[in-house]
Protein backbone atom coordinates (compact mmCIF):
# COMPACT_ATOMS: atom_id res chain seq x y z
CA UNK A 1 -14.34 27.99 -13.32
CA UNK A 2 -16.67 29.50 -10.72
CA UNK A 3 -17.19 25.95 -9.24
CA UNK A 4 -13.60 26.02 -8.68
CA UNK A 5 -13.04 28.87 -6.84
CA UNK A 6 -16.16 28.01 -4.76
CA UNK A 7 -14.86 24.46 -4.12
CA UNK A 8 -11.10 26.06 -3.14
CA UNK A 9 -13.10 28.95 -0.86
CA UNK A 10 -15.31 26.13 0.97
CA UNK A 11 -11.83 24.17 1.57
CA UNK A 12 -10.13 26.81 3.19
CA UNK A 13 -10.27 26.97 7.04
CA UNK A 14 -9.14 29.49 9.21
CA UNK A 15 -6.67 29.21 12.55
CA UNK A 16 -5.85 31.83 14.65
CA UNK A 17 -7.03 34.65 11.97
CA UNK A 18 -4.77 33.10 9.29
CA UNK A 19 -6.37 31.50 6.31
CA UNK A 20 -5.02 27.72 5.77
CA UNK A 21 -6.11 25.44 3.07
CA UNK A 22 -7.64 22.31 4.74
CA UNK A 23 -6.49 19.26 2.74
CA UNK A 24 -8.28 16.21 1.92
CA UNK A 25 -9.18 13.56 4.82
CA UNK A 26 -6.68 10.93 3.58
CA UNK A 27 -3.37 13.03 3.89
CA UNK A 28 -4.57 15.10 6.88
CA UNK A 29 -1.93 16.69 8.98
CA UNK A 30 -2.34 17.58 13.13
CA UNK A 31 -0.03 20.34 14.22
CA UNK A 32 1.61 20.42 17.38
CA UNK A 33 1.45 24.14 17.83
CA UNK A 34 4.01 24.51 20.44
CA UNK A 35 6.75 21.82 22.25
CA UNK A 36 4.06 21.94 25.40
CA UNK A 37 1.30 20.79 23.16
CA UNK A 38 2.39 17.07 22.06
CA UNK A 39 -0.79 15.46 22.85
CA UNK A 40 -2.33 15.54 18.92
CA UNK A 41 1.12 13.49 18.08
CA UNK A 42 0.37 10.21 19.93
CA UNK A 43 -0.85 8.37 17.19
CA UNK A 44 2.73 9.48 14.84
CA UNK A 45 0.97 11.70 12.55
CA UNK A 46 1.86 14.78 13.11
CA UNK A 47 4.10 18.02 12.01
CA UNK A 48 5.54 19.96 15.34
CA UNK A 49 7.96 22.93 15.75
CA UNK A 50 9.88 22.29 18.93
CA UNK A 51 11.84 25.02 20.62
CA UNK A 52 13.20 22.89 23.38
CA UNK A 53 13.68 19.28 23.37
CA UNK A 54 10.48 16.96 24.18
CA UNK A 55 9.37 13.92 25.31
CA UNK A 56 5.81 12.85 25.23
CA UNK A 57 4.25 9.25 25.31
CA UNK A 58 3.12 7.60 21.46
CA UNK A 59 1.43 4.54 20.39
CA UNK A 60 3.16 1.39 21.47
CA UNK A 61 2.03 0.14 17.94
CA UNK A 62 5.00 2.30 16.81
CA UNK A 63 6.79 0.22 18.43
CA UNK A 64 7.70 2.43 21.59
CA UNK A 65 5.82 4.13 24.08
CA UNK A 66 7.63 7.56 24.28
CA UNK A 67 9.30 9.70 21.81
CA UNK A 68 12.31 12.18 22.12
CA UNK A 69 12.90 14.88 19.92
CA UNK A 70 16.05 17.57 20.47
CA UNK A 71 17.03 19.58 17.79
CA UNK A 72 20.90 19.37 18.48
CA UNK A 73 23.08 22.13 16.87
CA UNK A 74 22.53 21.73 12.90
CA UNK A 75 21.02 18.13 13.47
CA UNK A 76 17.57 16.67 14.95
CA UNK A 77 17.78 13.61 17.18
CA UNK A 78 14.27 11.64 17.55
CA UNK A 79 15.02 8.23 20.19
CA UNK A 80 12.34 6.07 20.61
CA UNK A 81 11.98 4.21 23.82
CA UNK A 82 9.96 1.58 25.84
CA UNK A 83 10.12 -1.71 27.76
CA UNK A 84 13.53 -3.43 26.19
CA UNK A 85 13.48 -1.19 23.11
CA UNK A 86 15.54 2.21 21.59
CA UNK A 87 15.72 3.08 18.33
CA UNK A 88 17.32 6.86 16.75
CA UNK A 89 17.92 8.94 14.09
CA UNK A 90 19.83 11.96 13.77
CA UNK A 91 18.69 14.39 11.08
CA UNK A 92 20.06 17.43 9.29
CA UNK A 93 17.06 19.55 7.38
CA UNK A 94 15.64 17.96 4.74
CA UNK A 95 16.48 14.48 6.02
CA UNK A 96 14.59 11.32 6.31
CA UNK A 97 14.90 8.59 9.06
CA UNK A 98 12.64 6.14 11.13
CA UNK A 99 12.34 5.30 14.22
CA UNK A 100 10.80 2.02 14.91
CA UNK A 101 7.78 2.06 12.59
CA UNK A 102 7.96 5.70 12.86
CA UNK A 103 8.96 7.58 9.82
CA UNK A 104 10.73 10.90 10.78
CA UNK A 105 11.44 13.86 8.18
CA UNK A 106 13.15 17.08 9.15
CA UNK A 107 11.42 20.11 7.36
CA UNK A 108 14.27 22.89 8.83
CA UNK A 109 16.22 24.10 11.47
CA UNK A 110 17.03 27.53 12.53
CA UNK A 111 19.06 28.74 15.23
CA UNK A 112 15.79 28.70 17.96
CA UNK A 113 13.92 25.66 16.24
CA UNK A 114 13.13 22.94 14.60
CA UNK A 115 10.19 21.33 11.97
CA UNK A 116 9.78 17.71 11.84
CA UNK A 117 6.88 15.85 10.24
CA UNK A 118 6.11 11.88 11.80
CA UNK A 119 4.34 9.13 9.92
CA UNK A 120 3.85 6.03 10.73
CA UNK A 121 5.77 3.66 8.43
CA UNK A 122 3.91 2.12 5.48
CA UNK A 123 5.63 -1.04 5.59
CA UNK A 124 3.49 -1.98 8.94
């Protein structure tokens, strides 16, 4: 039982004073932190809160080169664009979607924002 609690207290990192549980390698998360800071999403692994729509360049192996995300009214719209290509999904919380080979889950809105986790699809 003591190994435990060491193990869980040696997995736990800290951000910005807050404690957060770091989780293991293969389902890592990056978090946007804020709309302005897109860059840790280029790759299509991320979870960002957006309080204004954005648009920020991703991995043409998604299939695209740039990704749009508004949150509009109750509903999230992601686009994917690039050279001869555009693909969408329009989300309400809790919704599932994919753009591309992008897989695009809605986590919640609220009146000033919204959560949306990206994966890259499995079936690629």
């Amino acid at each position: 039982m003591a190994t435990t609690c060491l193990a869980l207290a040696a997995a736990t990192v800290v951000v910005s004073g807050a404690p957060v549980a770091a989780a293991p390698a293969s389902a890592a998360t990056v978090v946007a932190k804020t709309d302005d800071d897109v860059s840790e999403c280029f790759d299509g692994k991320c979870k960002i809160t957006i309080t204004k729509p954005v648009s920020f360049p991703v991995s043409s192996t998604l299939g695209f080169t740039t990704l749009s995300i508004a949150r509009i009214g109750a509903t999230v719209k992601a686009e994917g664009t690039g050279p001869g290509v555009s693909s969408s999904t329009q989300l309400s919380a809790g919704g599932n979607g994919s753009v591309g080979a992008l897989s695009v889950r809605v986590l919640s809105i609220t009146r000033n924002s919204a959560t949306v986790r990206l994966a890259p699809s499995s079936s690629r």
